[in-house]
N, C-alpha and C. Protein backbone atom coordinates (compact mmCIF):
# COMPACT_ATOMS: atom_id res chain seq x y z
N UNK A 1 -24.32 12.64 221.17
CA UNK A 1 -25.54 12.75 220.38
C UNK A 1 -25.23 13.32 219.00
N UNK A 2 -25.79 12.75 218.09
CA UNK A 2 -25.52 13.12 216.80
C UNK A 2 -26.42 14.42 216.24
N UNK A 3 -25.38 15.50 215.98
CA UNK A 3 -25.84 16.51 215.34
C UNK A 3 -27.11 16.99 214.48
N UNK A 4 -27.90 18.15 214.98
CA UNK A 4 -29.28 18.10 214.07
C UNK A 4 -29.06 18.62 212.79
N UNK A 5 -27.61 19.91 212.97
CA UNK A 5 -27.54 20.19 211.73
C UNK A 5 -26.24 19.91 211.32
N UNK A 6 -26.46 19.46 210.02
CA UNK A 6 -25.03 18.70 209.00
C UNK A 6 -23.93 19.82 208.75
N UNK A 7 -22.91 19.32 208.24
CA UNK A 7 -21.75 20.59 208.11
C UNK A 7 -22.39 21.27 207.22
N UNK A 8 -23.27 20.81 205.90
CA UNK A 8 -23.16 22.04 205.25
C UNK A 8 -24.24 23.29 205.35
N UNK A 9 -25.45 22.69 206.47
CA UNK A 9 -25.92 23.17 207.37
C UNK A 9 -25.53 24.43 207.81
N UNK A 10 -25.40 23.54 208.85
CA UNK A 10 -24.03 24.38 209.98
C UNK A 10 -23.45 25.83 209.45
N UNK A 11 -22.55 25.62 207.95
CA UNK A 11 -22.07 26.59 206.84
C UNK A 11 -22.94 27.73 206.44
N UNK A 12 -23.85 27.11 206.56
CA UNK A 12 -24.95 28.12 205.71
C UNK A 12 -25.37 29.15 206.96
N UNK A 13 -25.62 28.39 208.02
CA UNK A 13 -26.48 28.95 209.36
C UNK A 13 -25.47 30.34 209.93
N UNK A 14 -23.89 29.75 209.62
CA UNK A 14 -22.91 30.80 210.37
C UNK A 14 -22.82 31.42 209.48
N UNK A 15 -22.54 31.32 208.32
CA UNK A 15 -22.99 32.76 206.90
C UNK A 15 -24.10 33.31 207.25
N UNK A 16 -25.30 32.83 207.68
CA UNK A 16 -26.46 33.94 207.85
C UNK A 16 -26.59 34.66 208.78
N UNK A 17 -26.10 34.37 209.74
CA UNK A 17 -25.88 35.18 210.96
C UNK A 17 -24.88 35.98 211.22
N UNK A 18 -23.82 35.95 210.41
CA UNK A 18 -22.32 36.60 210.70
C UNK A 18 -23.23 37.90 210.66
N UNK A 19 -24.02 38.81 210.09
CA UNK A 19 -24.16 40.32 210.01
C UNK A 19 -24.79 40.74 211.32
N UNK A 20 -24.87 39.90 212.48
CA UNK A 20 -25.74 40.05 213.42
C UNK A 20 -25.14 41.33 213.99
N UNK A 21 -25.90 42.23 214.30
CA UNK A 21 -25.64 43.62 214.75
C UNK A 21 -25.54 43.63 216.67
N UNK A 22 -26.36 43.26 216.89
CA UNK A 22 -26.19 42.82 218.66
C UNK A 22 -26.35 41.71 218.99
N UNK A 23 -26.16 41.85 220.40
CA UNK A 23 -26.27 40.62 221.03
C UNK A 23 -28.07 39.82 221.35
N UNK A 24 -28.44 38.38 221.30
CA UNK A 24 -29.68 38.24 221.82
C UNK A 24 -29.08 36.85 222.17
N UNK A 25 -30.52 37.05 223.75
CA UNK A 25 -30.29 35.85 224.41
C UNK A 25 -31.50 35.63 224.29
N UNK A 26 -31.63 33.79 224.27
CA UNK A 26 -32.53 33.34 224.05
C UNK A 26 -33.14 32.39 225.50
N UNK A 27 -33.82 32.39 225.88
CA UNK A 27 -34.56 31.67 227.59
C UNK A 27 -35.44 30.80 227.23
N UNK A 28 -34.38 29.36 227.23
CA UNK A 28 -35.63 28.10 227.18
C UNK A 28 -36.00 27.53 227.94
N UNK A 29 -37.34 26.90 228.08
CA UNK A 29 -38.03 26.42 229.12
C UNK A 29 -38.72 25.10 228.68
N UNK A 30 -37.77 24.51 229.68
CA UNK A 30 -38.42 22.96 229.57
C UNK A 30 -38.57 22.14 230.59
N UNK A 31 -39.26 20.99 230.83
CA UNK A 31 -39.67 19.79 231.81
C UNK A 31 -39.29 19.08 231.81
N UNK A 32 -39.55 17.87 233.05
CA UNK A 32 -39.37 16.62 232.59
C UNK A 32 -40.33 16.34 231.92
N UNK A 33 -40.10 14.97 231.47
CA UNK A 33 -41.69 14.37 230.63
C UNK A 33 -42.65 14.78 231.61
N UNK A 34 -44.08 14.75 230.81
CA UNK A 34 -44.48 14.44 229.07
C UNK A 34 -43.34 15.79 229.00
N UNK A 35 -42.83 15.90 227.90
CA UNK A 35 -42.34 17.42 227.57
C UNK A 35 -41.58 16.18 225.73
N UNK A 36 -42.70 16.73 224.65
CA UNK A 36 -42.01 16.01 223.34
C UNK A 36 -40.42 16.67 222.81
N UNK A 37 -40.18 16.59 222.27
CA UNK A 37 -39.00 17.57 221.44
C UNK A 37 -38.22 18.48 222.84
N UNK A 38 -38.47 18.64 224.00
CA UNK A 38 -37.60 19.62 224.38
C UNK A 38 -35.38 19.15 224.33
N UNK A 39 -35.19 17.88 224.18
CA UNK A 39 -34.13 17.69 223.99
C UNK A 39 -33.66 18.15 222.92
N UNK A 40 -34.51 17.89 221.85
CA UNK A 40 -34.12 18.08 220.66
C UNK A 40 -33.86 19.84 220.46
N UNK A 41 -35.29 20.42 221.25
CA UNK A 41 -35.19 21.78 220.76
C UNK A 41 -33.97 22.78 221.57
N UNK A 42 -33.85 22.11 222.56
CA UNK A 42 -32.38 22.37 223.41
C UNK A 42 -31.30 22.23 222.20
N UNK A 43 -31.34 20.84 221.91
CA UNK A 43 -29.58 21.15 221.07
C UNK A 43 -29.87 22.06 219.72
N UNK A 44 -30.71 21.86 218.86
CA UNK A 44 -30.91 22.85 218.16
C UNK A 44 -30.65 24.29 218.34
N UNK A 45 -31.11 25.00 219.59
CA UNK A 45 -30.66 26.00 219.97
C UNK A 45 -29.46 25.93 220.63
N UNK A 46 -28.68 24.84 220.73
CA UNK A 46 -27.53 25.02 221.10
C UNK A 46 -26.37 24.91 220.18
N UNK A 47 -26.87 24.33 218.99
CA UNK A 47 -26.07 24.36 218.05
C UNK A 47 -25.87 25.51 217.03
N UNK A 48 -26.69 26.34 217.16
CA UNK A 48 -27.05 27.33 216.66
C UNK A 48 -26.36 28.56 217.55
N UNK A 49 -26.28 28.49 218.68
CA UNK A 49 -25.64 29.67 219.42
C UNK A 49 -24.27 29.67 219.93
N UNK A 50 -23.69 28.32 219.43
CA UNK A 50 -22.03 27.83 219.04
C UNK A 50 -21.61 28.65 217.70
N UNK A 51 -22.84 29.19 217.05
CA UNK A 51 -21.96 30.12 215.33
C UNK A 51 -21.80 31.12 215.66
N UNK A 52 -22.17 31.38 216.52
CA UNK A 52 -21.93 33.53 216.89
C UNK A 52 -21.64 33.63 218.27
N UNK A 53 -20.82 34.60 218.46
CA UNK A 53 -20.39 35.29 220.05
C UNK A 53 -22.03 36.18 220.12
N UNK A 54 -22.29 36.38 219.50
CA UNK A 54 -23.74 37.44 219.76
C UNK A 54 -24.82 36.82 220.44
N UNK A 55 -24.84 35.51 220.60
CA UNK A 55 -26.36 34.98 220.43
C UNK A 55 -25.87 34.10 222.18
N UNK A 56 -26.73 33.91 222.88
CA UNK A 56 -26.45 33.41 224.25
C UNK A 56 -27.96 32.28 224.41
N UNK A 57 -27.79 31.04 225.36
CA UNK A 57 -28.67 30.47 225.20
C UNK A 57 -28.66 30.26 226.92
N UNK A 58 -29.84 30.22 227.34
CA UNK A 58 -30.22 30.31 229.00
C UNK A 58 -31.10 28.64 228.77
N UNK A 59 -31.10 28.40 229.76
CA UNK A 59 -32.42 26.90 229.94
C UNK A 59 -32.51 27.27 231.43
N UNK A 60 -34.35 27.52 231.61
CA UNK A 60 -35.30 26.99 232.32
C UNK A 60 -36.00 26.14 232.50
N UNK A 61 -36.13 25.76 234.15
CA UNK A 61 -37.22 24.76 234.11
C UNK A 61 -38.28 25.18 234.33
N UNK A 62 -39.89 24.91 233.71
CA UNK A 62 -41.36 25.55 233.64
C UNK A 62 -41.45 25.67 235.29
N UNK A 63 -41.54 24.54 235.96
CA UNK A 63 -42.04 24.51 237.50
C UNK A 63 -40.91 24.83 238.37
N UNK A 64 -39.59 24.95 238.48
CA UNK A 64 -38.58 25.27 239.03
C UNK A 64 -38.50 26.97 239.10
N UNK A 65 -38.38 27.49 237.72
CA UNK A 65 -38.55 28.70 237.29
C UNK A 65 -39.63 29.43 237.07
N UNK A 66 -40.82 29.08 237.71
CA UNK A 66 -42.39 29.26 237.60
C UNK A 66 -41.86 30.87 237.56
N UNK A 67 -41.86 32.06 238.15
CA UNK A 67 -41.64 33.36 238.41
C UNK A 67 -41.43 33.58 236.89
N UNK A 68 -39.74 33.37 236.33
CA UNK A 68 -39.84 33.39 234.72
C UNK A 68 -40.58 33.12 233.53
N UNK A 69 -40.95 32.28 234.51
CA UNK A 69 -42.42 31.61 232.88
C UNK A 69 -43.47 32.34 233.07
N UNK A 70 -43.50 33.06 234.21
CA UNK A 70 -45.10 33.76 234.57
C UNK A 70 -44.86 35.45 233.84
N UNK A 71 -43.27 35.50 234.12
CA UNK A 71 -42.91 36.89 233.50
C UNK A 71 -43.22 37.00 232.05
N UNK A 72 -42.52 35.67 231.35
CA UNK A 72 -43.15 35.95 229.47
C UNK A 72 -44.16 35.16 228.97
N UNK A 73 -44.78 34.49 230.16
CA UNK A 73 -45.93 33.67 229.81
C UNK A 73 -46.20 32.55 228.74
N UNK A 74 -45.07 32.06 229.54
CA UNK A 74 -44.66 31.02 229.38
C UNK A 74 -45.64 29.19 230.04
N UNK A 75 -46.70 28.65 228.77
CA UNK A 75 -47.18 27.81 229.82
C UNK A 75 -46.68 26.58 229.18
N UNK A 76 -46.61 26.23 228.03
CA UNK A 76 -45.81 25.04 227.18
C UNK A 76 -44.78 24.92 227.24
N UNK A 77 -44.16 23.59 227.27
CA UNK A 77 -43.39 23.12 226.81
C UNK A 77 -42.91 22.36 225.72
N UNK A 78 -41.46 22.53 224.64
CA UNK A 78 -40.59 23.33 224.90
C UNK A 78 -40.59 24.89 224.50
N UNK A 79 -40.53 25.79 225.41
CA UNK A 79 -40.97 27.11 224.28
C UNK A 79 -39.92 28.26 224.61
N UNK A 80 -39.55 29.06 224.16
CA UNK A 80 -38.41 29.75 224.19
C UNK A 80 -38.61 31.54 223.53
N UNK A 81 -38.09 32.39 224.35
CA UNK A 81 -38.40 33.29 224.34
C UNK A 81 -37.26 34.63 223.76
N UNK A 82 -37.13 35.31 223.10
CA UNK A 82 -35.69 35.93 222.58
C UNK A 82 -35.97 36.94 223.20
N UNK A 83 -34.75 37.87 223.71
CA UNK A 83 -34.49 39.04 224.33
C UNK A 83 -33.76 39.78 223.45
N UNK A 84 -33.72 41.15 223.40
CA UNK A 84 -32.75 41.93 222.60
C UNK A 84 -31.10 41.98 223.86
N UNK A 85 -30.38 42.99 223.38
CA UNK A 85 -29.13 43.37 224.27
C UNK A 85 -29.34 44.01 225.10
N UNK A 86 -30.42 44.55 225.83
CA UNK A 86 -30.79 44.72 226.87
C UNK A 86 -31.27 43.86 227.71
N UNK A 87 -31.58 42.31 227.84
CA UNK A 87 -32.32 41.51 228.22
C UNK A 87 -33.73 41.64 228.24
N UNK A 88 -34.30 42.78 227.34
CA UNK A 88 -35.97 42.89 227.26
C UNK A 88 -36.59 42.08 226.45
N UNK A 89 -37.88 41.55 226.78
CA UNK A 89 -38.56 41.22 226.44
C UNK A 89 -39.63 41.86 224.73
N UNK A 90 -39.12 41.20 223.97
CA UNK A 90 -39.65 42.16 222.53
C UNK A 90 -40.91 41.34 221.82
N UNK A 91 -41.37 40.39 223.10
CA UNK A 91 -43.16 39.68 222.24
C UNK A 91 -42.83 38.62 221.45
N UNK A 92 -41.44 38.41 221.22
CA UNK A 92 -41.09 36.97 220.31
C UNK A 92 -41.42 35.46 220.94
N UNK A 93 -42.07 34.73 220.67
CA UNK A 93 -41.67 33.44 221.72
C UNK A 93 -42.03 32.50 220.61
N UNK A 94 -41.34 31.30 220.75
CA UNK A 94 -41.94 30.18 219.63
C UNK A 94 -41.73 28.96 220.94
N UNK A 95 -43.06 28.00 220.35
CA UNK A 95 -43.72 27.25 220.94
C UNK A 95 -43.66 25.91 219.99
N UNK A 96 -42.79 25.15 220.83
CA UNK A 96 -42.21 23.87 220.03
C UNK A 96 -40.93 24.15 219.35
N UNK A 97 -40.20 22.95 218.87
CA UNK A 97 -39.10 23.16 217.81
C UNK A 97 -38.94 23.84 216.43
N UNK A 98 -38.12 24.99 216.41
CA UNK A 98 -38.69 25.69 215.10
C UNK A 98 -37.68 24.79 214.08
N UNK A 99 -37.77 23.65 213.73
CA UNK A 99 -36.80 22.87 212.88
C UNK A 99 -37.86 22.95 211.57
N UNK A 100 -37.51 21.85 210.29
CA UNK A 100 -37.97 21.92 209.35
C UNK A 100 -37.70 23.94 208.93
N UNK A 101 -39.16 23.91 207.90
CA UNK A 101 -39.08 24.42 207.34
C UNK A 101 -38.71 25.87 208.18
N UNK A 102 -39.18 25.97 209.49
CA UNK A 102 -39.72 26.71 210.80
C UNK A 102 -38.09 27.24 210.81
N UNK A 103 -37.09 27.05 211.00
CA UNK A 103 -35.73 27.42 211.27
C UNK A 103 -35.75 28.37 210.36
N UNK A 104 -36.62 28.81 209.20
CA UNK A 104 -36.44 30.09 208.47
C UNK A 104 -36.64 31.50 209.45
N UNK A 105 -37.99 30.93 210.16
CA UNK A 105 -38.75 31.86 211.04
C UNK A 105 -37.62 32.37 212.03
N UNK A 106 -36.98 31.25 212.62
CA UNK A 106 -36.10 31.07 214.10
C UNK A 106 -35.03 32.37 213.81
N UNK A 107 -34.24 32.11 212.56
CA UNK A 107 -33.22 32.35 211.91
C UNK A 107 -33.72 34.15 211.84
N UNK A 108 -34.53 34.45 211.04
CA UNK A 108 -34.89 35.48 210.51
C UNK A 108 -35.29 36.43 212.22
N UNK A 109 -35.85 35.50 212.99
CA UNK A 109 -36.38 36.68 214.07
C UNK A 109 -34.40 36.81 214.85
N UNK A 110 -33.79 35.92 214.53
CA UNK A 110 -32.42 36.31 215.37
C UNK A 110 -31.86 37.40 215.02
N UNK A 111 -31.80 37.53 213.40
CA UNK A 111 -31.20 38.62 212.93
C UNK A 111 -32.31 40.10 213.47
N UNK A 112 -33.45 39.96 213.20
CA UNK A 112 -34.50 41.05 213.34
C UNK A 112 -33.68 41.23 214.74
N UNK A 113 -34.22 40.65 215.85
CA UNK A 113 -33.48 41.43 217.27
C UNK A 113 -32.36 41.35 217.98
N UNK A 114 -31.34 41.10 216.78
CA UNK A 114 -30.56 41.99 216.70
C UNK A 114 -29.88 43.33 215.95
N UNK A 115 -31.37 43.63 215.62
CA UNK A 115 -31.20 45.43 215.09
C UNK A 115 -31.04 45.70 213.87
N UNK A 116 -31.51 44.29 212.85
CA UNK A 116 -31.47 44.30 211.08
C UNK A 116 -32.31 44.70 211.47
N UNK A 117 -32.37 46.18 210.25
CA UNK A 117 -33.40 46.58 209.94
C UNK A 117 -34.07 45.71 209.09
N UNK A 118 -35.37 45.26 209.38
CA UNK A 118 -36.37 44.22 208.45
C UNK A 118 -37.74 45.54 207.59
N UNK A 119 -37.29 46.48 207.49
CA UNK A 119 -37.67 47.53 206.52
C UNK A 119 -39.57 46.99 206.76
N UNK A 120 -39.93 46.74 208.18
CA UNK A 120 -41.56 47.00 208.43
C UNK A 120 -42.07 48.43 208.41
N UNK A 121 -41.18 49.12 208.78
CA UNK A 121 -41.76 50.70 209.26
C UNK A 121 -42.72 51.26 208.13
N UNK A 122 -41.86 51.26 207.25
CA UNK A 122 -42.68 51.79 206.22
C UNK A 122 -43.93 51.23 205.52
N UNK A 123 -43.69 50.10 205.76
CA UNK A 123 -45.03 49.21 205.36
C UNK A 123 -46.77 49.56 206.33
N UNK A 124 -45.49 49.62 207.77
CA UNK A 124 -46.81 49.67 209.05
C UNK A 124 -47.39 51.39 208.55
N UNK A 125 -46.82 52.20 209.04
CA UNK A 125 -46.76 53.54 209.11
C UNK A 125 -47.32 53.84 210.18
N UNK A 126 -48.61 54.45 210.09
CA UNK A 126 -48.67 55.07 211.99
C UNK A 126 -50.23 54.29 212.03
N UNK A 127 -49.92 53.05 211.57
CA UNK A 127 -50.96 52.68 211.55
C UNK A 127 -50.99 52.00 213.40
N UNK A 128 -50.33 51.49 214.10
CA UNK A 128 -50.12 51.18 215.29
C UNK A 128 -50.04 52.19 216.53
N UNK A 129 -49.52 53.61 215.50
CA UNK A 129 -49.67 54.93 216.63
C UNK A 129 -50.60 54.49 218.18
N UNK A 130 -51.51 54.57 217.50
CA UNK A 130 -52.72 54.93 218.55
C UNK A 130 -53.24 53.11 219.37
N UNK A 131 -52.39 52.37 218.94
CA UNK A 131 -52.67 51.57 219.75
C UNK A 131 -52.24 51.05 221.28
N UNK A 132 -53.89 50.88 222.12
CA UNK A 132 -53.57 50.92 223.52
C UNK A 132 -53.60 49.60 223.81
N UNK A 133 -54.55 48.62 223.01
CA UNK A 133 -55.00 47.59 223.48
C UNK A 133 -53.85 46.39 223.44
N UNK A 134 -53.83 45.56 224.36
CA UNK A 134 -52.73 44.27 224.29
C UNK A 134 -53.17 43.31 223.59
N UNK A 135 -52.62 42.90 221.49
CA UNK A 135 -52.30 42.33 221.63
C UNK A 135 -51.38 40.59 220.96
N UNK A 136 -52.18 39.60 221.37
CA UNK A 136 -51.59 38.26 220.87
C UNK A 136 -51.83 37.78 219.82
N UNK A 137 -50.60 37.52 219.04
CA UNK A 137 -50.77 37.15 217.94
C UNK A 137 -50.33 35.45 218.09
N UNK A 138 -51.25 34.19 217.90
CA UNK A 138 -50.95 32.79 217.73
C UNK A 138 -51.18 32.66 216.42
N UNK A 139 -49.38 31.83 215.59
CA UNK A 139 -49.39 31.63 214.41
C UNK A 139 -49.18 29.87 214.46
N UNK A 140 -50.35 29.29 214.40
CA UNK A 140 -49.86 27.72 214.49
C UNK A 140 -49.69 27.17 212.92
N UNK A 141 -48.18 26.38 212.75
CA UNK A 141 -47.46 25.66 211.89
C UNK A 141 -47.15 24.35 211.79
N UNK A 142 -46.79 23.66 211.18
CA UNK A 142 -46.20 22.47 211.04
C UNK A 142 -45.16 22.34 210.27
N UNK A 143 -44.20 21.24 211.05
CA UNK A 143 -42.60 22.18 210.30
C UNK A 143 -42.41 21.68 208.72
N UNK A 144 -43.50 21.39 208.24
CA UNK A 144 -43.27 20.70 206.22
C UNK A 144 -44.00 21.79 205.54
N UNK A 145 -44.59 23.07 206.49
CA UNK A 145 -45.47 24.37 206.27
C UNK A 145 -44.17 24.59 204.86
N UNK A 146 -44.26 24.93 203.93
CA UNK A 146 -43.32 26.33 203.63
C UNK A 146 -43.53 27.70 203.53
N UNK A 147 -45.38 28.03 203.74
CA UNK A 147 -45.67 29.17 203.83
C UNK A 147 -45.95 29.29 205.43
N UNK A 148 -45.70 28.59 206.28
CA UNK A 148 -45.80 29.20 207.62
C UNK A 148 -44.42 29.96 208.05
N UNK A 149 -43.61 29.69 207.41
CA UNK A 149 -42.17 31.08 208.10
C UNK A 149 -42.78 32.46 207.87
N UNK A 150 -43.20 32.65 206.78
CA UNK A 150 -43.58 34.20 206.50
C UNK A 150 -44.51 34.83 207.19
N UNK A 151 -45.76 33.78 207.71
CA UNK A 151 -46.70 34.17 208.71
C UNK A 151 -45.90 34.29 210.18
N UNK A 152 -45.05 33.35 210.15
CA UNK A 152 -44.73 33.51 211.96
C UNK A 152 -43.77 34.95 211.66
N UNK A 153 -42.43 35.34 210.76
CA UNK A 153 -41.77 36.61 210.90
C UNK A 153 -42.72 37.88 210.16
N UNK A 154 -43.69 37.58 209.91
CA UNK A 154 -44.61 38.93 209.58
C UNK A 154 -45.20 38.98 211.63
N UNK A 155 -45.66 37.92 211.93
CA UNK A 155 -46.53 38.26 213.27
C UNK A 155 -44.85 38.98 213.85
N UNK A 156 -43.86 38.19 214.44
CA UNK A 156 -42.98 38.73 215.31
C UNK A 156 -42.53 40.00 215.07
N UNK A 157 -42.12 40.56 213.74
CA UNK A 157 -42.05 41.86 213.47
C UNK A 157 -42.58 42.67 214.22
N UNK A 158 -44.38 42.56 213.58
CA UNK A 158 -44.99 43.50 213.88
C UNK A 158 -44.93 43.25 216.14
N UNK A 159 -44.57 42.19 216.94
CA UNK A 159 -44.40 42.01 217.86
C UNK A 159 -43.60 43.36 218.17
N UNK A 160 -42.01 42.97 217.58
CA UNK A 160 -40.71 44.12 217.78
C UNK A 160 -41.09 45.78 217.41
N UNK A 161 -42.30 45.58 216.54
CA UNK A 161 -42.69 46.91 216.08
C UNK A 161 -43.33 47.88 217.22
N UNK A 162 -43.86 46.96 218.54
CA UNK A 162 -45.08 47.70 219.52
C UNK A 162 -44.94 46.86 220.53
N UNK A 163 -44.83 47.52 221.78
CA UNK A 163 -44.63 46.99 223.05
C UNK A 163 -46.06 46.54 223.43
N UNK A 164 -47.11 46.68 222.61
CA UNK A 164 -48.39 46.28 223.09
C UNK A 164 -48.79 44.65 222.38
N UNK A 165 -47.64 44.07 221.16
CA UNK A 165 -48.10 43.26 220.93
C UNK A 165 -47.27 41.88 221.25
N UNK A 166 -47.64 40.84 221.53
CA UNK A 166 -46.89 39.70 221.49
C UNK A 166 -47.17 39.04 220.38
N UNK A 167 -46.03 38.15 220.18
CA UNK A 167 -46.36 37.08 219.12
C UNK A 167 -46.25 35.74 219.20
N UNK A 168 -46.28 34.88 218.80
CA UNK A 168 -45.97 33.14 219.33
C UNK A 168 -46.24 32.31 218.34
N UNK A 169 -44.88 31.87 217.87
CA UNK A 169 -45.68 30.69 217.09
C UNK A 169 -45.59 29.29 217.53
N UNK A 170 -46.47 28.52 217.53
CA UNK A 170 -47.40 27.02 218.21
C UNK A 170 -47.10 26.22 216.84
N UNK A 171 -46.61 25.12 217.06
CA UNK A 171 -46.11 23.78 216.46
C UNK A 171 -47.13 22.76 216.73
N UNK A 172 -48.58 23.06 215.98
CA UNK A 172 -49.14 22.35 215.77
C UNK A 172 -49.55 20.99 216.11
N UNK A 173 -48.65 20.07 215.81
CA UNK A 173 -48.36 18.42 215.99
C UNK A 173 -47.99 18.29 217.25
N UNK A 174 -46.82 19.36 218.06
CA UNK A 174 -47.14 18.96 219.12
C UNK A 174 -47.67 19.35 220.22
N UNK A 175 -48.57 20.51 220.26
CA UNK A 175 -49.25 20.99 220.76
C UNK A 175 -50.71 20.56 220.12
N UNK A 176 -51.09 19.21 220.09
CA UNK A 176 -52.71 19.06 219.78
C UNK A 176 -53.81 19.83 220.75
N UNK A 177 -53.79 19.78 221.89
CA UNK A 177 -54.14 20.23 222.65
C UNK A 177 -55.06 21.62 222.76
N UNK A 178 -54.11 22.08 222.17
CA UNK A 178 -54.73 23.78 222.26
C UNK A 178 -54.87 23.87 220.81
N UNK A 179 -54.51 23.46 219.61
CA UNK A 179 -54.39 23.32 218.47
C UNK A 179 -56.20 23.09 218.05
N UNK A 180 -56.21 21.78 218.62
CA UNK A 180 -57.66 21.62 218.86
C UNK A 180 -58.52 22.61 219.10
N UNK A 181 -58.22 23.55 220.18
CA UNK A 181 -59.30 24.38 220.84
C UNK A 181 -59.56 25.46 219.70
N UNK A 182 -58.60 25.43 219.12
CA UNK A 182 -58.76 26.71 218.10
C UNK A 182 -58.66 26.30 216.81
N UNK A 183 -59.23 25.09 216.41
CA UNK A 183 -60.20 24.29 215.50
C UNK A 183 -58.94 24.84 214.25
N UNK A 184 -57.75 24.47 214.40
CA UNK A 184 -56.47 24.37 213.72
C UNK A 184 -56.72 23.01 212.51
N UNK A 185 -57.38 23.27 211.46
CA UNK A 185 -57.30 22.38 210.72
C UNK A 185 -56.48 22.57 209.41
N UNK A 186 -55.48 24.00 209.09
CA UNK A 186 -55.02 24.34 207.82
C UNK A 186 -54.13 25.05 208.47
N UNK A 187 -53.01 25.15 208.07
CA UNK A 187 -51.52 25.75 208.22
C UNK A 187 -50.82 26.62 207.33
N UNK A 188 -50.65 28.11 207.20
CA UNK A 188 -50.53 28.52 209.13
C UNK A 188 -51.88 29.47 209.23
N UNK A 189 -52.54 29.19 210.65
CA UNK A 189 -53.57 29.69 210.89
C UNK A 189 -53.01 30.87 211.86
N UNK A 190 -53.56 31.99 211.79
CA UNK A 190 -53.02 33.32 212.70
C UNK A 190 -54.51 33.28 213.90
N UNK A 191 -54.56 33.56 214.87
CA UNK A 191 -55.06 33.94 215.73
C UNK A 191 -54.80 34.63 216.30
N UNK A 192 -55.82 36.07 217.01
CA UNK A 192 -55.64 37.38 217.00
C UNK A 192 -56.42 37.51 218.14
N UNK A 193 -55.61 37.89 219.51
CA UNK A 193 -56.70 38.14 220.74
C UNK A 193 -57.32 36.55 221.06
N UNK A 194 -57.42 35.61 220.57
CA UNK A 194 -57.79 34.25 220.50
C UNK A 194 -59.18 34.35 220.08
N UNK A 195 -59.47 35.56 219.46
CA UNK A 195 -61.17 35.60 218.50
C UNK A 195 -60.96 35.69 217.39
N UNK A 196 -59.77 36.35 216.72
CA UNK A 196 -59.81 36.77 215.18
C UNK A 196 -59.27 36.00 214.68
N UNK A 197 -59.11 35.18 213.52
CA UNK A 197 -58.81 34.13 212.77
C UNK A 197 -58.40 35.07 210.80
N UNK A 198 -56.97 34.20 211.15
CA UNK A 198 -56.70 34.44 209.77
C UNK A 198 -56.33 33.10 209.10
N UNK A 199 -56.36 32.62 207.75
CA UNK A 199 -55.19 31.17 207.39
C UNK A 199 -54.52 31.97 206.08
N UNK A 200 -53.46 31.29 205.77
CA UNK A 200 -52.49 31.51 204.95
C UNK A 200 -51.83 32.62 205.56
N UNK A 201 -50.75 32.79 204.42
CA UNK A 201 -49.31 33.37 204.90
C UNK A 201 -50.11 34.81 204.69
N UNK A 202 -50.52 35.22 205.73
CA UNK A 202 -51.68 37.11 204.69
C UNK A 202 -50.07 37.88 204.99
N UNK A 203 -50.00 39.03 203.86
CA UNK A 203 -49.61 39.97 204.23
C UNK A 203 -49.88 40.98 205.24
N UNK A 204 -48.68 41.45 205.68
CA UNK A 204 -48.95 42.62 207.46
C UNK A 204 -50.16 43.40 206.92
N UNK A 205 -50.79 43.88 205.68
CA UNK A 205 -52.21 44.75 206.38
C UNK A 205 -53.02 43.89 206.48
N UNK A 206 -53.42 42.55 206.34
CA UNK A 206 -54.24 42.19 206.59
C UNK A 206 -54.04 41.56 208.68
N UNK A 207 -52.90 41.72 208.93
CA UNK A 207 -52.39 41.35 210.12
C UNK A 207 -53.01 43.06 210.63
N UNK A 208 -52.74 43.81 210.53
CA UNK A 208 -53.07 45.42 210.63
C UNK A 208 -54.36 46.00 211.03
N UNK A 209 -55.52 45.21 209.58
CA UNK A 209 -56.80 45.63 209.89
C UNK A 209 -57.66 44.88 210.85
N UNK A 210 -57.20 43.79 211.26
CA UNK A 210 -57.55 42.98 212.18
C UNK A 210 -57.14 43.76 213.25
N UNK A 211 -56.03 43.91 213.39
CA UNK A 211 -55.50 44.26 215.13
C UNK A 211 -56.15 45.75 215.22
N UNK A 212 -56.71 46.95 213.58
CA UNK A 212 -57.20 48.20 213.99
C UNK A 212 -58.57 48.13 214.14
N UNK A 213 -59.08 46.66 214.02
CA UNK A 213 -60.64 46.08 214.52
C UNK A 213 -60.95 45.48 215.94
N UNK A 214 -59.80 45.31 216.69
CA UNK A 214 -60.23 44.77 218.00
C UNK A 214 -60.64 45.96 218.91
């Protein structure tokens, strides 16, 4: 099968990752058909975890591995979930192929968990202290977005920032489905708890005053 990413690709991808500080494994989960892109999003992540000894790639199947998919909640396919070097669970998951413009997002959350500091702290401050409530952040994209990377690694951050929040970003085109339900007509749309609605790339306080309003 012919390669998704080109040598000079390829070049660029293992320069960006060489600073990776730990290890992360990544747990994909896919079907047989219907299941669109999961081949594709398989080698992608497999070509990608051939540039570094740090980075490890697992494949699940949704109905084989039901127990795992129920653990990170996992209901689409292809969707894939990153772990830090502990094998924990840190709220990251992307939903569909993060190719196109989206491999900024992919790229950027690899380095984040593995222990780059992505300098949120100071931005958040103790504004998350006191939070009890769980929760979900849905950032749906389309991969010709160029302002949807910044919305999906502002949501996952603040994910890695608090064990109370998850994050996910949904690939639009091929997820019509649920895309639909949440009247996805402009990219990237944030959804918050699946009631609060943001569009465009907002900066984290506006991600902030939403989540200190639920």
């Amino acid at each position: 099968m012919e390669k998704l990413l080109n040598e000079d690709v390829t070049k660029q991808v293992k320069e960006y990752l060489n600073p990776m500080k730990s290890n992360v494994k990544m747990v994909l989960f896919t079907q047989e058909d219907p299941c669109n892109t999961c081949q594709e999003t398989k080698q992608l992540l497999s070509e990608v975890s051939e540039l570094t000894d740090k980075l490890t790639l697992v494949e699940k199947d949704l109905n084989a591995d039901a127990s795992d998919a129920e653990k990170y909640g996992i209901t689409l396919t292809p969707s894939f979930v990153m772990l830090d070097e502990n094998d924990d669970y840190q709220g990251v998951k992307f939903n569909g192929i993060p190719a196109g413009h989206e491999i900024n997002s992919f790229l950027s959350a690899l380095m984040d968990m593995s222990g780059i500091d992505f300098g949120l702290a100071d931005t958040i401050g103790s504004s998350l202290d006191n939070l009890e409530t769980p929760v979900n952040i849905k950032v749906f994209v389309t991969l010709s977005c160029p302002h949807c990377p910044g919305a999906v690694s502002n949501a996952h951050r603040l994910a890695m920032s608090h064990p109370n929040i998850e994050s996910e970003m949904i690939e639009a085109q091929t997820f019509g489905e649920i895309s639909q339900k949440f009247n996805v007509s402009g990219v990237p749309k944030i959804v918050i708890n699946d009631t609060h609605e943001l569009v465009g790339n907002q900066p984290i306080q506006e991600y902030l005053k939403t989540i200190e309003a639920l």
